[in-house]
C-alpha atoms as a PDB file:
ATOM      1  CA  UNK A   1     -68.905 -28.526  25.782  1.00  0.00           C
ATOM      2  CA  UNK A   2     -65.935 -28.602  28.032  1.00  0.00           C
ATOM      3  CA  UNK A   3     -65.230 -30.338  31.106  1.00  0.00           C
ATOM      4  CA  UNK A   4     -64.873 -28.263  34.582  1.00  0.00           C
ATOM      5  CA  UNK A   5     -62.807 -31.006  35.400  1.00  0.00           C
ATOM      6  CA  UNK A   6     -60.793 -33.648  33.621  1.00  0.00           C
ATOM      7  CA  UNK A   7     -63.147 -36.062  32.138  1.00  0.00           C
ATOM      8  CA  UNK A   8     -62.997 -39.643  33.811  1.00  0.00           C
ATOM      9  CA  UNK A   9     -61.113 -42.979  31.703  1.00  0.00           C
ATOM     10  CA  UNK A  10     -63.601 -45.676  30.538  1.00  0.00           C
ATOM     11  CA  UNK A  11     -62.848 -48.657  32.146  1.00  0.00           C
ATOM     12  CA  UNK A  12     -62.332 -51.240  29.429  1.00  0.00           C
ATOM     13  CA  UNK A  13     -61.450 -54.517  28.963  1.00  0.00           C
ATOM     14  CA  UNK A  14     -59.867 -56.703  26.633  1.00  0.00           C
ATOM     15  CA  UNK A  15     -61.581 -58.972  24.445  1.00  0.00           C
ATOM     16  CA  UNK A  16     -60.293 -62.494  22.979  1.00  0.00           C
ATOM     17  CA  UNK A  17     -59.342 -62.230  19.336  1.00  0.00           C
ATOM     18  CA  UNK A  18     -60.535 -58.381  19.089  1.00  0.00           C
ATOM     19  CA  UNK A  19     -58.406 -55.211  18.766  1.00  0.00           C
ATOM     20  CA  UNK A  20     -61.694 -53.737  20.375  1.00  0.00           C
ATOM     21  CA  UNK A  21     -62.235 -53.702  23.687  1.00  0.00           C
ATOM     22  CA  UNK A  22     -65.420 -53.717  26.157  1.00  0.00           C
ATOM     23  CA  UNK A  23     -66.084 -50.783  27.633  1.00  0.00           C
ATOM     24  CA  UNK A  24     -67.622 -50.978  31.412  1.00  0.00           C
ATOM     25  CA  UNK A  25     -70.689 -49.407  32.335  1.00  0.00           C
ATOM     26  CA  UNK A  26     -71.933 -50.926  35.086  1.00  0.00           C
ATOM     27  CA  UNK A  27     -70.892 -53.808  37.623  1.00  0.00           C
ATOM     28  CA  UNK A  28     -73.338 -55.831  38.732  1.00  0.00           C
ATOM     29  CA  UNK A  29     -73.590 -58.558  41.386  1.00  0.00           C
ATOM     30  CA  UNK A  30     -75.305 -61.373  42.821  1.00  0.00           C
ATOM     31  CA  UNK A  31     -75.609 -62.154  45.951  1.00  0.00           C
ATOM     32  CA  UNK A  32     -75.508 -66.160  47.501  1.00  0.00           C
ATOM     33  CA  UNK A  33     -76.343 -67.927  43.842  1.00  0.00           C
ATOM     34  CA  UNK A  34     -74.730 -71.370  44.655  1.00  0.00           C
ATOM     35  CA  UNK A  35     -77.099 -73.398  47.649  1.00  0.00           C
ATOM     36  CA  UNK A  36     -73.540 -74.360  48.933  1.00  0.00           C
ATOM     37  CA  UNK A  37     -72.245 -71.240  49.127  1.00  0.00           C
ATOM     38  CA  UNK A  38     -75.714 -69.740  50.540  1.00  0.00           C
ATOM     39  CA  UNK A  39     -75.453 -72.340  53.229  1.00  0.00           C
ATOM     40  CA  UNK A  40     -71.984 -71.108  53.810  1.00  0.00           C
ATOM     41  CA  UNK A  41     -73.108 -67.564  54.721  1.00  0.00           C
ATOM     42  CA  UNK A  42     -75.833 -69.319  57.169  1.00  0.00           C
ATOM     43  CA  UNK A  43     -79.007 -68.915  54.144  1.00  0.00           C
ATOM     44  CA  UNK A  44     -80.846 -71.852  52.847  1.00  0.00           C
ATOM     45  CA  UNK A  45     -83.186 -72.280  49.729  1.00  0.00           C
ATOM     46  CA  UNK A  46     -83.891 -70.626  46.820  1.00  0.00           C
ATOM     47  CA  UNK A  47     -84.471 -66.591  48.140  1.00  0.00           C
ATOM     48  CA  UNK A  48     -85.501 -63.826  45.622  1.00  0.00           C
ATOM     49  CA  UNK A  49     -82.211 -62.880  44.116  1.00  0.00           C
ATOM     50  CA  UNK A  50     -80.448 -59.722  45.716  1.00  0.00           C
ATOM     51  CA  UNK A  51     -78.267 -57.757  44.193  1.00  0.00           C
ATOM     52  CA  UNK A  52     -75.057 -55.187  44.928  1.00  0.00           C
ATOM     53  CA  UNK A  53     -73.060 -52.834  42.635  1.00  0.00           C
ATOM     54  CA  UNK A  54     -69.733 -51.834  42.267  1.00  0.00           C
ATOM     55  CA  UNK A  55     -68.296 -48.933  40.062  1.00  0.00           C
ATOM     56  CA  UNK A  56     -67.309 -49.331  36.759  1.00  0.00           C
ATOM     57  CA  UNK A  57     -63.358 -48.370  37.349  1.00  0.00           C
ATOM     58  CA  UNK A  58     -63.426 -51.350  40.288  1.00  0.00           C
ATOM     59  CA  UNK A  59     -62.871 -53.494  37.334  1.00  0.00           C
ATOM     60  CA  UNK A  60     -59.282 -54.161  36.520  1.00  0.00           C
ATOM     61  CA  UNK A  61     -57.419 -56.359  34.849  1.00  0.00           C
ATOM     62  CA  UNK A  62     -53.900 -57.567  33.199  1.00  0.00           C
ATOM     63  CA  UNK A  63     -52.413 -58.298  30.000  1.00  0.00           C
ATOM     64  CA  UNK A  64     -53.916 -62.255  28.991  1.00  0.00           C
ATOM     65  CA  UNK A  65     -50.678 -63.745  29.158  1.00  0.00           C
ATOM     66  CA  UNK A  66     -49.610 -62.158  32.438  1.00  0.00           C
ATOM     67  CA  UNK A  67     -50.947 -62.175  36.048  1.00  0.00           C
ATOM     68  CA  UNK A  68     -52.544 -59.354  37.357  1.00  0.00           C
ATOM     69  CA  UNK A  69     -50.593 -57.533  40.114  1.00  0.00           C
ATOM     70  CA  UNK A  70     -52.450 -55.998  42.656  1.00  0.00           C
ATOM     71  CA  UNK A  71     -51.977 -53.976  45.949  1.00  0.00           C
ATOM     72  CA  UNK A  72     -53.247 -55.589  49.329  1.00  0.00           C
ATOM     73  CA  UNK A  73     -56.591 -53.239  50.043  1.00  0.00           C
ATOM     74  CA  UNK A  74     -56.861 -50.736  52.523  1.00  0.00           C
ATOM     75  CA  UNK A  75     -58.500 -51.471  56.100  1.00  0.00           C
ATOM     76  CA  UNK A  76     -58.908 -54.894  56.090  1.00  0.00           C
ATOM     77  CA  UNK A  77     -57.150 -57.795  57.475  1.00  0.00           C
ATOM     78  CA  UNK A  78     -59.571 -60.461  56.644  1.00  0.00           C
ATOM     79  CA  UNK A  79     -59.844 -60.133  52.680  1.00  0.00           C
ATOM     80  CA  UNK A  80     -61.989 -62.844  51.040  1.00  0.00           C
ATOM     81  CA  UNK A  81     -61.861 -64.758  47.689  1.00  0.00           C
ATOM     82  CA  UNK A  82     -65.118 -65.137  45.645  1.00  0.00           C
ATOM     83  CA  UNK A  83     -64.190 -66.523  41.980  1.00  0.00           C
ATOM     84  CA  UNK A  84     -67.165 -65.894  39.950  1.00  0.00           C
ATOM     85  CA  UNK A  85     -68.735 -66.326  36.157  1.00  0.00           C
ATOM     86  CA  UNK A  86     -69.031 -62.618  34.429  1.00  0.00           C
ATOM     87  CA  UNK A  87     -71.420 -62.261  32.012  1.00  0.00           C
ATOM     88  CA  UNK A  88     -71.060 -58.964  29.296  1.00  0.00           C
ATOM     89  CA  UNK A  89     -74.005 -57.147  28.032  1.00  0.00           C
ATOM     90  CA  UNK A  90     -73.744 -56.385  24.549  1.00  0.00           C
ATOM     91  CA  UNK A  91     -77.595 -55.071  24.011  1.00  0.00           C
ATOM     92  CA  UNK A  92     -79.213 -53.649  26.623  1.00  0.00           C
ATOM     93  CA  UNK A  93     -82.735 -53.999  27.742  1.00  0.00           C
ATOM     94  CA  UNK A  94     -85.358 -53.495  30.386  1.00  0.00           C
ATOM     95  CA  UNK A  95     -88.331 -56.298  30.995  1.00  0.00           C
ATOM     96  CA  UNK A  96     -85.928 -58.674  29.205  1.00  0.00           C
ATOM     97  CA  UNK A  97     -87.755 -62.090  29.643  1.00  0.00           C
ATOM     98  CA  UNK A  98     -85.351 -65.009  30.239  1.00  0.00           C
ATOM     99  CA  UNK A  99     -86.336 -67.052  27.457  1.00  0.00           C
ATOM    100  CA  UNK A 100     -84.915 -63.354  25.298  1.00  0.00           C
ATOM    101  CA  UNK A 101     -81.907 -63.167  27.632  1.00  0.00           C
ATOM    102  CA  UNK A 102     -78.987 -65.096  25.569  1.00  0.00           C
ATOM    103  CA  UNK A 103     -79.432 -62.219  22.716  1.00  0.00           C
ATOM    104  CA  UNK A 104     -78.260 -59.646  24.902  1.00  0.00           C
ATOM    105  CA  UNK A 105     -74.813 -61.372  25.667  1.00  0.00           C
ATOM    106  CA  UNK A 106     -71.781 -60.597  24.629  1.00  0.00           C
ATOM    107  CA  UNK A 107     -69.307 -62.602  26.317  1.00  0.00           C
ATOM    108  CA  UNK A 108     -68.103 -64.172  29.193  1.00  0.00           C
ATOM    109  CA  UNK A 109     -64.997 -63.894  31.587  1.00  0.00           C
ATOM    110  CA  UNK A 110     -63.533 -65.452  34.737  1.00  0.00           C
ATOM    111  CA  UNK A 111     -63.971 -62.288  38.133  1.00  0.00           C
ATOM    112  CA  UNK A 112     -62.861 -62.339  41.195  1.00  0.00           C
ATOM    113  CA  UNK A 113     -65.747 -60.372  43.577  1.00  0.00           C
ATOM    114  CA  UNK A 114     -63.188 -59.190  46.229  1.00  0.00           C
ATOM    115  CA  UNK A 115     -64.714 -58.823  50.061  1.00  0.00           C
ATOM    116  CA  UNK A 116     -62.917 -56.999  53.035  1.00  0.00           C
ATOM    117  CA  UNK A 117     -64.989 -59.523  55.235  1.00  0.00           C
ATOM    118  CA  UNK A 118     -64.341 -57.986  58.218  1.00  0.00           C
ATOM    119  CA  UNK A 119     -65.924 -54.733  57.038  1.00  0.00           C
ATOM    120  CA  UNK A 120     -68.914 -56.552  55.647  1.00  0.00           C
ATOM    121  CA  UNK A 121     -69.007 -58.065  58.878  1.00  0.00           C
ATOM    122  CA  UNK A 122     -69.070 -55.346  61.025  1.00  0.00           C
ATOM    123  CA  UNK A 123     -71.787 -53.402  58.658  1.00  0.00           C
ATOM    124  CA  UNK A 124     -73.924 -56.278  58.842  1.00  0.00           C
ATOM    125  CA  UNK A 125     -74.149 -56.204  62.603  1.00  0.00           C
ATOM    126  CA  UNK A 126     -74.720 -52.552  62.564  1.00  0.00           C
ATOM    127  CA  UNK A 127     -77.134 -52.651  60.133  1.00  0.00           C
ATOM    128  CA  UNK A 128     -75.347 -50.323  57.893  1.00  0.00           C
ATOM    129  CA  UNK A 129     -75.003 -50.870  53.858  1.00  0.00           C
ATOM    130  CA  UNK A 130     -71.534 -52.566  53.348  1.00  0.00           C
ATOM    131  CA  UNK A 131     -70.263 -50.946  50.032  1.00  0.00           C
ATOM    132  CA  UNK A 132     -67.457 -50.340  51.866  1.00  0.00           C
ATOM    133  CA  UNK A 133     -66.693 -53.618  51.814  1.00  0.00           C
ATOM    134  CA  UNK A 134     -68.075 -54.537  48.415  1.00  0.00           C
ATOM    135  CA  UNK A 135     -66.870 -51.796  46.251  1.00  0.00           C
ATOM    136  CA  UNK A 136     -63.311 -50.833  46.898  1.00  0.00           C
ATOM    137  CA  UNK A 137     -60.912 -49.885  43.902  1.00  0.00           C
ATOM    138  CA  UNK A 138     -59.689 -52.702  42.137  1.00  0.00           C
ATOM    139  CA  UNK A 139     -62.288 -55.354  43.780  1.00  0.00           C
ATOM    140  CA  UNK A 140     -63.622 -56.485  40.832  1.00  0.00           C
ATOM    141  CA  UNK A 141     -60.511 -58.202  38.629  1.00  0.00           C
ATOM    142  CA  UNK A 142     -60.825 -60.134  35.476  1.00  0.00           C
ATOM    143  CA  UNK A 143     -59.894 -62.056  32.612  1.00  0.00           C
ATOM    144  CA  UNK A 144     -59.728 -61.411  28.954  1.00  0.00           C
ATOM    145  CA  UNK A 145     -63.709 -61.603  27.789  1.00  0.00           C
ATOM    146  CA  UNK A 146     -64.351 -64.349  25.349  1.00  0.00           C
ATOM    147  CA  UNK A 147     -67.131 -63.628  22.712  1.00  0.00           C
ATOM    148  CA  UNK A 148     -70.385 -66.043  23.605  1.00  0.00           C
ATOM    149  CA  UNK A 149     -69.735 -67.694  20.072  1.00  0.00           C
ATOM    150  CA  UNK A 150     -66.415 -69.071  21.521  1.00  0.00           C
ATOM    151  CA  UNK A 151     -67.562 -69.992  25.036  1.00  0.00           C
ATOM    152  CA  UNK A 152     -69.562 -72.708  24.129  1.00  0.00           C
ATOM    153  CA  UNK A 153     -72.059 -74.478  25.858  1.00  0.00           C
ATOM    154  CA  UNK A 154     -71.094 -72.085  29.130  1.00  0.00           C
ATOM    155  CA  UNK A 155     -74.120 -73.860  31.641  1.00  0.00           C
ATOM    156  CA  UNK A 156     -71.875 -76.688  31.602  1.00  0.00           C
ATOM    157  CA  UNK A 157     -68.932 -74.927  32.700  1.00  0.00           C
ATOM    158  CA  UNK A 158     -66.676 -75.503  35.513  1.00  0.00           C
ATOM    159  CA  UNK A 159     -65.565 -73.096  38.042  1.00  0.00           C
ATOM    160  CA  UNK A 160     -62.669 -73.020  40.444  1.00  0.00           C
ATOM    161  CA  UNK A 161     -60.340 -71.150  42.314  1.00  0.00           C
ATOM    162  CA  UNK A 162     -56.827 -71.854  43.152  1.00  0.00           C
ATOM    163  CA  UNK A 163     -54.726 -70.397  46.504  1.00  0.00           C
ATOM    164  CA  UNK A 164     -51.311 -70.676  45.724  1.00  0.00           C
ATOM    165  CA  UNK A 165     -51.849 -74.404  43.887  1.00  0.00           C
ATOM    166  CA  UNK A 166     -54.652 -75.592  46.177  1.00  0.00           C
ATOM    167  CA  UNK A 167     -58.325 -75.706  44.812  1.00  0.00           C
ATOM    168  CA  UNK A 168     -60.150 -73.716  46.895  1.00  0.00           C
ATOM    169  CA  UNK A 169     -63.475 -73.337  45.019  1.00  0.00           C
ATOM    170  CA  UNK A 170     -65.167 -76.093  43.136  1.00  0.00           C
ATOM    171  CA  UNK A 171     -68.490 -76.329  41.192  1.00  0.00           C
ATOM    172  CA  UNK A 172     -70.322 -76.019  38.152  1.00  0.00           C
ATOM    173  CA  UNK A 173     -72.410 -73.545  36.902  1.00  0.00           C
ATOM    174  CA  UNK A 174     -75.177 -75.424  36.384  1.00  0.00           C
ATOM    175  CA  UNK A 175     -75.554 -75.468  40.130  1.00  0.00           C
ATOM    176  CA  UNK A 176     -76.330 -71.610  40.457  1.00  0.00           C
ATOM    177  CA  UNK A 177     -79.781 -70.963  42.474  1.00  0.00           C
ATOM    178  CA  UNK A 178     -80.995 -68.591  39.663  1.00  0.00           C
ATOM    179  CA  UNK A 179     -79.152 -69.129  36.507  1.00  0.00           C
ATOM    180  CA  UNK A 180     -77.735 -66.643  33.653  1.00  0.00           C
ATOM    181  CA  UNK A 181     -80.927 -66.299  31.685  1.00  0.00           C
ATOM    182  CA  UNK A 182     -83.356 -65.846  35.010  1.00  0.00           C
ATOM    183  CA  UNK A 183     -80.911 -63.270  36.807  1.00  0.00           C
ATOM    184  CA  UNK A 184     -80.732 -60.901  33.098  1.00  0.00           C
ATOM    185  CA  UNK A 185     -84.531 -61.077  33.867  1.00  0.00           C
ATOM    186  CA  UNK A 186     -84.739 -60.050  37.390  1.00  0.00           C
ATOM    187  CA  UNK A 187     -81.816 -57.595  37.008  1.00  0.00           C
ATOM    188  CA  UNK A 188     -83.911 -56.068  33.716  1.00  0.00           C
ATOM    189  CA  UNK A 189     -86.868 -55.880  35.816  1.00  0.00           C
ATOM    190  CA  UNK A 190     -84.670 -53.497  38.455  1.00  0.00           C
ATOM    191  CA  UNK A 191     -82.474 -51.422  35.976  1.00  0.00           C
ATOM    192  CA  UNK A 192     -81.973 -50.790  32.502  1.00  0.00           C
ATOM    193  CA  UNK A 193     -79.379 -52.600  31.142  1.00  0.00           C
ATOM    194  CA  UNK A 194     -77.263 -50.956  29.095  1.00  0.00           C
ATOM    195  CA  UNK A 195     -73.929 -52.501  26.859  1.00  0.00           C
ATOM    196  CA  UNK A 196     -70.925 -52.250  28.560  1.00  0.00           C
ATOM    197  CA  UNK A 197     -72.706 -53.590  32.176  1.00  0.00           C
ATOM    198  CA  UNK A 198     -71.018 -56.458  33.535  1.00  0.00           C
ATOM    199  CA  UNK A 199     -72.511 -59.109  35.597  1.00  0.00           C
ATOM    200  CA  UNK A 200     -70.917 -61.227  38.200  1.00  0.00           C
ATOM    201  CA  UNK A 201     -73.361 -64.076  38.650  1.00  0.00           C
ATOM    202  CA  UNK A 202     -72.483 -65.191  41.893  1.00  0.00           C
ATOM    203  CA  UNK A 203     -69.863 -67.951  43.735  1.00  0.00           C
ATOM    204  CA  UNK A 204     -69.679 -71.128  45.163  1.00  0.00           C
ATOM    205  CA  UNK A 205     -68.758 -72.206  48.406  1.00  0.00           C
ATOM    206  CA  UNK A 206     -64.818 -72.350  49.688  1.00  0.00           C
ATOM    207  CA  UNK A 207     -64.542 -68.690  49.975  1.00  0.00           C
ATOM    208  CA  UNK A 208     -61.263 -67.559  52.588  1.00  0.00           C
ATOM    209  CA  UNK A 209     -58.822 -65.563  53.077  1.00  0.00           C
ATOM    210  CA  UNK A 210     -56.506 -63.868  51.335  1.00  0.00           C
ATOM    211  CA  UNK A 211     -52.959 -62.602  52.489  1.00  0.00           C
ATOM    212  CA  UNK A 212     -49.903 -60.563  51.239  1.00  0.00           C
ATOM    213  CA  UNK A 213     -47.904 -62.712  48.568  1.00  0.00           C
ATOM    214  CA  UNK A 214     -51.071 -64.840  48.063  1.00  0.00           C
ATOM    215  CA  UNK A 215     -51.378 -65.934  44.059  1.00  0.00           C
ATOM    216  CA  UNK A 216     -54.608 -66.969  42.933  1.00  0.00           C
ATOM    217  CA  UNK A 217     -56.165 -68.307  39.814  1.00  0.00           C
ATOM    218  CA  UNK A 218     -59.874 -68.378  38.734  1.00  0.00           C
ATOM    219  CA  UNK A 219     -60.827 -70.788  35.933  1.00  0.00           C
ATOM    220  CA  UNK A 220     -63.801 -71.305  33.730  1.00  0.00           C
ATOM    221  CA  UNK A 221     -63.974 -73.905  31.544  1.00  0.00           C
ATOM    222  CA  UNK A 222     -63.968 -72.816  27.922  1.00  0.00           C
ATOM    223  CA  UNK A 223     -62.535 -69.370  28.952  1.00  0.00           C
ATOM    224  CA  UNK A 224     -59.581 -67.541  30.196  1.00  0.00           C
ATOM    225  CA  UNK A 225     -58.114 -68.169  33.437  1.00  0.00           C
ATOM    226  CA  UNK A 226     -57.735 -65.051  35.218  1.00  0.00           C
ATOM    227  CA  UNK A 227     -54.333 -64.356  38.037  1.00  0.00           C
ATOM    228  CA  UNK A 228     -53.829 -62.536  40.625  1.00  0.00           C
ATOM    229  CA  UNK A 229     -50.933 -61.868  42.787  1.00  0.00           C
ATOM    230  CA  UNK A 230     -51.627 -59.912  46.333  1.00  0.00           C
ATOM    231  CA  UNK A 231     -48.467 -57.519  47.347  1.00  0.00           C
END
């Protein structure tokens, strides 16, 4: 049948090894998962999980041996950092228990969950949703995904973020509220999950600002670090 308008791209993204490359449903986020960073936003203890989406073509990303160059968004002047742990769905699911929930991985890769602050901010005090502040073209960057067979033991990862040189960001992932296998449960419960959804699983405290010229690099221990340079 044919379009009455052009058709949209897939969003894809490269994966480690493979000529193939992951093709993006969904994005998927969760909110405050590290009790440092929850007490950073003014939360404490271990709340139900919340989540936020963004659309698929927010996802964006460079060649693997290259940074990724990226404009400065629109509207904001107080654009935050929030390196975070993506997970890829390779089998989808609904009702997937998290004791089930490593079968329906694909791979992993280093995001950066973008924030125009101020708009959050702002929507917050209004009481207004803040997907304009959440899901903005090109606010969901990252890395080359790295099959789960590669990754190795990825609960005993590292993750950091680096502002031009200085660590920012610091933590394991072993110290997320709800971890990888629980929040495929909760988020299975919500949705159907389908291949292609990606899932970033939250950040750790140190989140700031970023500014024109800016050049920062999210790492994962075991996968790809992923750069970005603000212009």
């Amino acid at each position: 049948m044919p379009y009455a308008v052009p058709a949209p791209a897939i969003t894809t993204i490269p994966v480690d090894g493979q000529s193939a490359a992951f093709p993006v449903h969904r994005i998927y986020c969760v909110g405050r998962n590290y009790e440092d960073h929850a007490r950073e936003m003014g939360e404490t203890g271990r709340e139900s999980p919340f989540f936020f989406l963004k659309p698929a073509d927010a996802a964006c990303h460079g060649a693997p041996e290259n940074a990724l160059e990226l404009p400065y968004p629109s509207l904001t002047s107080n654009l935050h950092h929030e390196v975070e742990l993506v997970v890829a769905i390779g089998i989808g699911g609904s009702n997937i228990a998290a004791i089930d929930a490593a079968h329906h991985i694909f791979g992993y890769a280093v995001g950066l969950d973008l924030t125009r602050r101020d708009l959050q901010n702002n929507m917050k005090k209004q009481g207004r949703p803040w997907s304009i502040a959440k899901a903005f073209d090109r606010s969901a960057p990252l890395g080359t995904i790295t099959p789960k067979a590669q990754a190795g033991d990825i609960t005993q990862a590292s993750i950091s973020l680096e502002l031009n040189g200085v660590t920012r960001q610091s933590s394991t992932i072993d110290k997320m509220i709800w971890n990888i296998a629980e929040t495929i449960e909760q988020l299975s419960i919500a949705w159907t999950l389908q291949p292609g959804d990606l899932i970033f699983t939250g950040t750790p405290s140190g989140v700031g600002p970023i500014v024109r010229g800016d050049a920062v690099r999210g790492h994962v221990s075991g996968l790809r670090d992923l750069e970005v340079h603000f212009r």
